[in-house]
Protein backbone atom coordinates (compact mmCIF):
# COMPACT_ATOMS: atom_id res chain seq x y z
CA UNK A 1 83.39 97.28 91.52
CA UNK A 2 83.31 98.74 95.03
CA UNK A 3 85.70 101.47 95.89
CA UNK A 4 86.83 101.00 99.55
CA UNK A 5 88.68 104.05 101.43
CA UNK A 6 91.84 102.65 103.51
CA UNK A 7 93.54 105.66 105.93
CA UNK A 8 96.62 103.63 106.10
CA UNK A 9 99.49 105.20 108.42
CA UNK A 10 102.70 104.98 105.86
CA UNK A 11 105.88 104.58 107.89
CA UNK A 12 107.99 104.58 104.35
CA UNK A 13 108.59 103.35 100.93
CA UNK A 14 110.25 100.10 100.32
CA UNK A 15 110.71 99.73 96.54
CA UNK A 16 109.15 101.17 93.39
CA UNK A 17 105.93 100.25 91.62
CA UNK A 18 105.28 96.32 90.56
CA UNK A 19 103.38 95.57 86.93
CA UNK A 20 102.94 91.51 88.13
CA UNK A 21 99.83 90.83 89.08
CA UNK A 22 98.91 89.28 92.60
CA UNK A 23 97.67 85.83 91.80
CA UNK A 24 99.25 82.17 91.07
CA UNK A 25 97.44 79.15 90.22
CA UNK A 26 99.29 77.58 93.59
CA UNK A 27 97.47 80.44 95.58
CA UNK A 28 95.25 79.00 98.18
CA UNK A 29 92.15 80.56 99.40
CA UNK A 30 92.37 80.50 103.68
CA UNK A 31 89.54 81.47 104.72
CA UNK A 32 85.97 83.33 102.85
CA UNK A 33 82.88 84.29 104.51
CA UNK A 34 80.77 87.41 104.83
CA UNK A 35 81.32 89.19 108.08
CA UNK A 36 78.42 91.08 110.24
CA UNK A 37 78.06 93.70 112.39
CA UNK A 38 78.77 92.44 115.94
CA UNK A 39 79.24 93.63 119.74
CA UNK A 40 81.33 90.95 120.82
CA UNK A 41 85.17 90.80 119.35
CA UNK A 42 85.36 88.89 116.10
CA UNK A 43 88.63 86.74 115.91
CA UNK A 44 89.42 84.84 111.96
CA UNK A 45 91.99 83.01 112.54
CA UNK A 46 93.70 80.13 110.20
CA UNK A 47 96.60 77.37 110.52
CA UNK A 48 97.89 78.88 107.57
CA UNK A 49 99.95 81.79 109.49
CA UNK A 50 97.50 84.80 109.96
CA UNK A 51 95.13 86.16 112.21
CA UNK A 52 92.57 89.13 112.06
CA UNK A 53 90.63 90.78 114.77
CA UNK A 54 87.92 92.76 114.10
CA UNK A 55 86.78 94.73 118.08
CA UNK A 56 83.92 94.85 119.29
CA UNK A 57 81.30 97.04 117.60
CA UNK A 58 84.10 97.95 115.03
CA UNK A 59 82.11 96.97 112.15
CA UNK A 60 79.20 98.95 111.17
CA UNK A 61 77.86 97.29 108.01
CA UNK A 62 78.15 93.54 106.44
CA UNK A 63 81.21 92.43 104.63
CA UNK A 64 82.71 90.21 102.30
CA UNK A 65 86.33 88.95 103.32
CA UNK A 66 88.69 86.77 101.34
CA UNK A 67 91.87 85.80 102.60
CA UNK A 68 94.60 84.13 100.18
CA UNK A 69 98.07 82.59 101.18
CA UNK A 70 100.04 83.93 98.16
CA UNK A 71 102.64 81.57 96.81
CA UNK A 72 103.81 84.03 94.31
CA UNK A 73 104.10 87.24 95.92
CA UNK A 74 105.20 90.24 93.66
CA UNK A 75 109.03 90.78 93.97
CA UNK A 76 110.70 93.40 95.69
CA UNK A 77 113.75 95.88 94.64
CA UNK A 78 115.89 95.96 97.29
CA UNK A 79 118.46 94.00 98.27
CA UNK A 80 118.31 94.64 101.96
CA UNK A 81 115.06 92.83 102.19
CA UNK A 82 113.87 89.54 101.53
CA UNK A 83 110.37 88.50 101.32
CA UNK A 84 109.12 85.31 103.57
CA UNK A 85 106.77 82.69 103.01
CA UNK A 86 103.60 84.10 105.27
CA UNK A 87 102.23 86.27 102.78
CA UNK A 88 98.52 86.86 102.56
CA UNK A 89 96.10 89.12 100.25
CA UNK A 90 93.03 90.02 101.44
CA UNK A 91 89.90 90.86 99.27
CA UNK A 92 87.52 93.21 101.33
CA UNK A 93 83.74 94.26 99.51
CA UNK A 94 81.09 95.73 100.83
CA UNK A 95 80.36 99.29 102.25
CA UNK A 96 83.46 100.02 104.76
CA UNK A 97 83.01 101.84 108.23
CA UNK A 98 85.12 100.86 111.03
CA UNK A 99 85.02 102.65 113.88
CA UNK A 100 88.02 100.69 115.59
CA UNK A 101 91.31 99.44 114.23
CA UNK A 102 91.72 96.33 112.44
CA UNK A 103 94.22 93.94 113.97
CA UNK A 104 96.04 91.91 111.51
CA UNK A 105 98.71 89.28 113.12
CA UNK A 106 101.15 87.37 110.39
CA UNK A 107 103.16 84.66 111.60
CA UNK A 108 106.91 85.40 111.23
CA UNK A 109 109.72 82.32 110.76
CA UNK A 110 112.71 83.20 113.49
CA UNK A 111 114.55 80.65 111.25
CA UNK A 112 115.10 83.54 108.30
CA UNK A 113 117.02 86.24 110.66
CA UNK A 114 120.49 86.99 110.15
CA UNK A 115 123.01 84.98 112.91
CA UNK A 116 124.33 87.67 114.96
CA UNK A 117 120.82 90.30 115.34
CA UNK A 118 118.08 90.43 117.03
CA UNK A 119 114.56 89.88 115.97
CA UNK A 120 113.39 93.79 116.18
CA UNK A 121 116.02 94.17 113.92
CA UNK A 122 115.79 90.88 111.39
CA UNK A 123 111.80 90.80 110.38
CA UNK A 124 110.09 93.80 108.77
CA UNK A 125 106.15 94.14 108.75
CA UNK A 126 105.53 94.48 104.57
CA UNK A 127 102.74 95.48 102.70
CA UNK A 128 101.23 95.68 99.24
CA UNK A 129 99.31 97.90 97.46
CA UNK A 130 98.76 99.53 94.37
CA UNK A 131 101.60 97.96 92.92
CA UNK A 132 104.11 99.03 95.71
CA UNK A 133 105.59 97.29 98.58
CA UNK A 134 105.30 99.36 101.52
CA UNK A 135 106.40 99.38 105.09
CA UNK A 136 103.34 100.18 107.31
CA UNK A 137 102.69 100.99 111.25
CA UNK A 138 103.45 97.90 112.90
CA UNK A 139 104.89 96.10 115.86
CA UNK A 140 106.62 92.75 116.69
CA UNK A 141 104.78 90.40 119.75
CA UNK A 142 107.42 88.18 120.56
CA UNK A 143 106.34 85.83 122.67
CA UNK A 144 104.00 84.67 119.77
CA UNK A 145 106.10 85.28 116.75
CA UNK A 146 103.65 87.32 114.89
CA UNK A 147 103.85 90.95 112.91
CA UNK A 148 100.82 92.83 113.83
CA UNK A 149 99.78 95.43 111.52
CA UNK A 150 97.18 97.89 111.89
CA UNK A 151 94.37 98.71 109.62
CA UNK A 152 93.28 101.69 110.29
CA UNK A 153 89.59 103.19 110.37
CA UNK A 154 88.03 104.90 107.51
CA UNK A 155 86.33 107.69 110.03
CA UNK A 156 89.80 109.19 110.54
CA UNK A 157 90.48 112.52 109.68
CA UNK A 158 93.16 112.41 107.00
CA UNK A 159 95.84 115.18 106.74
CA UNK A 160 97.66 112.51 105.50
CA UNK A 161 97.42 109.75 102.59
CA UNK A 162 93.83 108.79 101.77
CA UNK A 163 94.56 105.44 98.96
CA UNK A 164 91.54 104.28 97.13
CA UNK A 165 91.93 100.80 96.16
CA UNK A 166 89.53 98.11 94.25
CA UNK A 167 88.32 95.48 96.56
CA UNK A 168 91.41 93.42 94.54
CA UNK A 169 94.93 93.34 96.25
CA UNK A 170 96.08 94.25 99.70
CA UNK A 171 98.82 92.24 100.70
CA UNK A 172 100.00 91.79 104.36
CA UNK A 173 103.34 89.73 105.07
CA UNK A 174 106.52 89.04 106.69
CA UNK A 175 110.00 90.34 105.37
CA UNK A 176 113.86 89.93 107.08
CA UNK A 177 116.54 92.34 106.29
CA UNK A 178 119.72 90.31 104.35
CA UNK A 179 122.29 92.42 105.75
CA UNK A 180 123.14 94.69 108.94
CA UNK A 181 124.85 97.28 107.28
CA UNK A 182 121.83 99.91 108.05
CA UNK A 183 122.97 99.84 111.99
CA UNK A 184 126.79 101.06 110.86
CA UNK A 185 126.37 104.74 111.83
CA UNK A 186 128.40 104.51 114.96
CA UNK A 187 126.85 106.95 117.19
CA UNK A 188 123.51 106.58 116.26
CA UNK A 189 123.61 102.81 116.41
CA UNK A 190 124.74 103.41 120.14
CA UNK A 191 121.52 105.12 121.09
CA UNK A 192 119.90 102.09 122.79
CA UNK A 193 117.85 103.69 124.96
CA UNK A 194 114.61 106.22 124.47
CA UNK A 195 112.05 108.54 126.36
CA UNK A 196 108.97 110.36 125.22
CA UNK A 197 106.08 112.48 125.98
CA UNK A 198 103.36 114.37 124.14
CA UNK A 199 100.76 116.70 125.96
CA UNK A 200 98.30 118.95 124.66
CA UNK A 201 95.13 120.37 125.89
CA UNK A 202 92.17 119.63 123.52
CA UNK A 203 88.11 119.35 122.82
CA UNK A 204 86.52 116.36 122.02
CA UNK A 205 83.06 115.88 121.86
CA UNK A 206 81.53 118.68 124.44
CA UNK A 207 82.55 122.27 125.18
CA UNK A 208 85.10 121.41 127.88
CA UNK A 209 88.57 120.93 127.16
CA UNK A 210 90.48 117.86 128.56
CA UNK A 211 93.91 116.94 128.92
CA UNK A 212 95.52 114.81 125.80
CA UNK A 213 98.60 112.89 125.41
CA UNK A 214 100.39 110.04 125.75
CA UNK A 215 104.34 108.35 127.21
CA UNK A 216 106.98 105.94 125.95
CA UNK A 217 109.95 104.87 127.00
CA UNK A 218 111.95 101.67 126.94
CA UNK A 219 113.89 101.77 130.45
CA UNK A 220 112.07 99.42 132.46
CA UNK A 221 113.69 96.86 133.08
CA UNK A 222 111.28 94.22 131.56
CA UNK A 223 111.23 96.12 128.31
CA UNK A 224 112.61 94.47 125.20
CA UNK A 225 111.88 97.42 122.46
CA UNK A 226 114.59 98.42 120.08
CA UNK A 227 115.21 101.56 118.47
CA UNK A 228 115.99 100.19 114.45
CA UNK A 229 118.28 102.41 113.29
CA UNK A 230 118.96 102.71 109.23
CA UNK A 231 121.66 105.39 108.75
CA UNK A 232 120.55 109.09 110.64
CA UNK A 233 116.96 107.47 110.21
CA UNK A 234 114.96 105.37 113.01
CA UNK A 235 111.81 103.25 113.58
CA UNK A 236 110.44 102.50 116.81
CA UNK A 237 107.23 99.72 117.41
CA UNK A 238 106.75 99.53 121.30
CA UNK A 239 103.90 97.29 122.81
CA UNK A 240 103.15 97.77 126.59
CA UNK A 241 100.65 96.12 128.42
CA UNK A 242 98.88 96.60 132.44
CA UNK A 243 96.52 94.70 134.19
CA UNK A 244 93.68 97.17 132.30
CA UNK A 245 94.47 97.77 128.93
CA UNK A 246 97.69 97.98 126.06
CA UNK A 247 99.13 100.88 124.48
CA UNK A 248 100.73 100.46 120.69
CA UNK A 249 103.27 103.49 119.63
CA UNK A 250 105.05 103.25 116.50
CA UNK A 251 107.33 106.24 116.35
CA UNK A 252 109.71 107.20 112.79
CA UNK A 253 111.61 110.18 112.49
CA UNK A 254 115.59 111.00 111.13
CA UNK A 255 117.79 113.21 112.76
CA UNK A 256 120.33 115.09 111.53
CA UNK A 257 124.20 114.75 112.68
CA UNK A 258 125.93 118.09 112.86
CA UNK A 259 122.60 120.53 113.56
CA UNK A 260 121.07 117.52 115.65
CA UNK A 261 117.48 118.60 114.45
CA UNK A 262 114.56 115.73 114.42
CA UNK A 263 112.98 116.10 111.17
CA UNK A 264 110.08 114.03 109.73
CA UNK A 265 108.83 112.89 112.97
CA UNK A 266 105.79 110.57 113.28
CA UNK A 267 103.90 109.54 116.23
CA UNK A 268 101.03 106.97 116.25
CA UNK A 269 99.69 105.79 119.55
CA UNK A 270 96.64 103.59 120.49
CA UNK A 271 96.07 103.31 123.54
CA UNK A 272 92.81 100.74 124.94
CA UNK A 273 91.78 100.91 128.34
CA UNK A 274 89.76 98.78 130.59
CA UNK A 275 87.65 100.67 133.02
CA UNK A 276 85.47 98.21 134.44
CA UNK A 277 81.65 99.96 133.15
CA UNK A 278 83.20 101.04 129.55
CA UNK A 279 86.14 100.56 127.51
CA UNK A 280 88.08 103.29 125.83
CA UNK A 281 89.98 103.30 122.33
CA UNK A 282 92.01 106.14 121.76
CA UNK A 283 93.81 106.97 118.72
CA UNK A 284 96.33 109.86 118.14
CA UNK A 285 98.48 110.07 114.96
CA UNK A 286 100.99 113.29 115.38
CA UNK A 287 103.09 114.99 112.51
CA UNK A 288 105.60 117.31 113.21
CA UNK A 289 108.19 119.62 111.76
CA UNK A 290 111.68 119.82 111.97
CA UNK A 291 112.46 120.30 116.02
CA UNK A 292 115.89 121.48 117.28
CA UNK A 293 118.02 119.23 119.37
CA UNK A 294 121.05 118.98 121.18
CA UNK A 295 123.92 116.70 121.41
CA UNK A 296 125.05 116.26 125.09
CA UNK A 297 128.18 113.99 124.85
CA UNK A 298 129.99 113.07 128.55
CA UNK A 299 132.20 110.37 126.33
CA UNK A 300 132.29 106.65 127.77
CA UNK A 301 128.49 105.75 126.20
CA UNK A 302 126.86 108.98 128.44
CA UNK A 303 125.92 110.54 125.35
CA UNK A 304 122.82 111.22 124.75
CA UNK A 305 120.01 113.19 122.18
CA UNK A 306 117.38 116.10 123.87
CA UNK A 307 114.76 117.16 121.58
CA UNK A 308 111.74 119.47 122.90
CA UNK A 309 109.69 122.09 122.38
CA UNK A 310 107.19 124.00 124.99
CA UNK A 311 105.46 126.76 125.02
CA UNK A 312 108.40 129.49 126.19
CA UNK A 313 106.71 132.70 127.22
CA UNK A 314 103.26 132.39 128.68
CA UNK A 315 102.75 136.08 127.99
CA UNK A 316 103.31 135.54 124.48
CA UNK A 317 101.18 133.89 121.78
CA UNK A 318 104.07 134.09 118.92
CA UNK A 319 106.42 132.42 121.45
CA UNK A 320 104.81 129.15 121.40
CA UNK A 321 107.34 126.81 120.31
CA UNK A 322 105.18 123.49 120.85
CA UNK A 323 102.78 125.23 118.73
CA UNK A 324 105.13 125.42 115.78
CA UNK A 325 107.05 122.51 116.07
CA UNK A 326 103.36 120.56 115.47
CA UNK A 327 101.91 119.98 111.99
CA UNK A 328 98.65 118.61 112.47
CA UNK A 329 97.10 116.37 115.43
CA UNK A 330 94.41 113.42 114.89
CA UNK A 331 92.55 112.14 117.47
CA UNK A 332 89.20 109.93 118.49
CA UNK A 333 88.35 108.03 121.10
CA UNK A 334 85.82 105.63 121.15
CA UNK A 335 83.81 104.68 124.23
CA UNK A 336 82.04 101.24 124.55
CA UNK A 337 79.46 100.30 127.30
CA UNK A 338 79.15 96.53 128.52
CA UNK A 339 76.09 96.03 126.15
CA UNK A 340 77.97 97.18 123.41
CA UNK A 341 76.61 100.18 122.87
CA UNK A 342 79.60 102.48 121.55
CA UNK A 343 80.26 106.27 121.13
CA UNK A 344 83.09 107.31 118.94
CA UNK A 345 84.54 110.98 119.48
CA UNK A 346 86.91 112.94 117.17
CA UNK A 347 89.18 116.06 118.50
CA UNK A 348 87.54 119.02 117.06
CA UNK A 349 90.40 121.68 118.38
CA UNK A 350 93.23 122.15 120.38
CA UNK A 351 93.80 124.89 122.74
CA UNK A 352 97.49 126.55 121.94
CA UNK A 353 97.49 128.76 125.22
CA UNK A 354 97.34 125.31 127.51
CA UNK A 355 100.22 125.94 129.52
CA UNK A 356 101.91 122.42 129.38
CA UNK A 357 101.35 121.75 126.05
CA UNK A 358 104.97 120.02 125.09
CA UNK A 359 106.67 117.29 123.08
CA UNK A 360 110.12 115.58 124.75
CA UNK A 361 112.05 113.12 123.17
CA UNK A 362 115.44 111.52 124.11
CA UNK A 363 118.14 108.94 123.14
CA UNK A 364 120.45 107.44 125.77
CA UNK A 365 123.20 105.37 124.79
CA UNK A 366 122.65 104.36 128.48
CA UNK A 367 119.68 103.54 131.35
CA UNK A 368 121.72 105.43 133.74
């Protein structure tokens, strides 16, 4: 049997390691048909609650796809959670080479969430694999009441977590926390509010460097992104569209109460782009380590969180705290022209001695 490489972006472990296999004689099969390599957008989409978009001249080489509506899913340890009814395995064999993210969209019931919270914090994005449930890099579209999870493509460099799995079980579905009590940190729970950036100078694809990076916030006014807090620890899934293109950040991290460091930071950040003669795709996942913060507290819900790091002394190489405060940087872009034709272009290095090369981060507990 086929051995297909998934670089899935982890965003944590939900509970430990299943023995029950993933089938049920009340399973139904959805949908099952061998895909091909195409330069138009590919859109499967069933009544049964899920949706998967394959872009244009993502796929590179023909594939089997099976989609089954579980009725049976494994079960999961942990109370907090509870798994819902839209819950889908998909069986994928051939030779895989995706050049562009796979879009997977699962239907979510607002009829499960807790009275009392909102839906950013009620429904979880769940996954299966392996014989774990995991919680993967996804975001919430609200308007259409779906989870949209990301399936990552194999050409990534990994510094992270390369899975080999059997063309048998991945499992995509919805989930809905059972209680509240991961908001109760007080202070935390009050930071509402956030504001980001990332720059960084590197090369991709020629000799001349370029400017990289990416911004997220959730002050405009129209914005209805929540940071989900769970103790010290936080997970943010922000969707922003403009009248030529989307950007997608999902953003995890913990921070630490008393030294007010941000430790395990995560950033991943697509970003597609419209421009009229070609399309862009451009993909950064960002690990960091630990980053010092501050506290700034003016009482009456002014407080707020600073975190960043910049380069300090531009006459000094050691004194490059953006430098250290980064683990390891992934990056490609891929550039499609209106016939389809498509270019795909990884970061190769990053200049250090770019002057502006930074990472900012802040909580507000208010817009103002």
């Amino acid at each position: 049997m086929n051995k297909i490489l998934f670089l899935l972006i982890l965003m944590g472990i939900v509970a430990c390691k299943e023995d029950n296999p993933v089938n049920n004689n009340n399973d139904k099969v959805v949908y099952e048909n061998l895909l091909e390599p195409s330069n138009s957008v590919q859109t499967i989409e069933t009544i049964d609650g899920i949706k998967i978009i394959i872009p244009a001249a993502a796929l590179q080489s023909s594939l089997n796809l099976k989609i089954t509506k579980l009725a049976s899913p494994p079960s999961l340890n942990d109370a907090t959670i509870k798994i819902g009814s839209n819950v889908f395995k998909l069986e994928l064999i051939g030779d895989i080479q995706f050049s562009k993210s796979i879009v997977i969209r699962v239907k979510f019931d607002v009829s499960k969430i807790l009275s009392g919270i909102t839906i950013s914090e009620g429904v979880k994005g769940l996954m299966y694999y392996s014989g774990e449930w995991q919680t993967p890099n996804y975001t919430l579209d609200l308007a259409n009441e779906e989870i949209v999870f990301l399936l990552d493509p194999i050409n990534k460099v990994s510094k992270n977590s390369d899975k080999f799995l059997s063309d048998e079980e991945i499992v995509f579905g919805d989930g809905y926390t059972t209680t509240d009590s991961g908001q109760s940190d007080e202070l935390l729970n009050k930071m509402k509010y956030f504001m980001g950036e990332l720059y960084f100078e590197g090369y991709v694809g020629d000799d001349n460097p370029r400017d990289l990076g990416f911004q997220f916030d959730n002050l405009e006014e129209e914005s209805t992104t929540k940071i989900n807090w769970n103790g010290n620890k936080f997970h943010i899934s922000d969707t922003s569209t403009a009248q030529y293109g989307y950007q997608l950040t999902n953003i995890t991290g913990e921070v630490i109460k008393g030294s007010w460091d941000l430790q395990n930071l995560i950033m991943h950040c697509i970003i597609f782009t419209d421009h009229g003669t070609y399309t862009s795709y451009e993909d950064y996942y960002v690990e960091f380590n630990s980053i010092d913060g501050d506290l700034i507290d003016y009482g009456a819900n002014l407080a707020w969180l600073d975190f960043h790091e910049e380069r300090k002394d531009y006459t000094d190489e050691n004194n490059n705290e953006f430098q250290k405060a980064v683990k390891s940087i992934d990056y490609f872009v891929t550039l499609t022209e209106l016939n389809g034709d498509s270019e795909t272009l990884n970061l190769t290095a990053i200049n250090w001695g770019f002057d502006y090369g930074s990472i900012r981060f802040w909580f507000y507990q208010s817009k103002n």
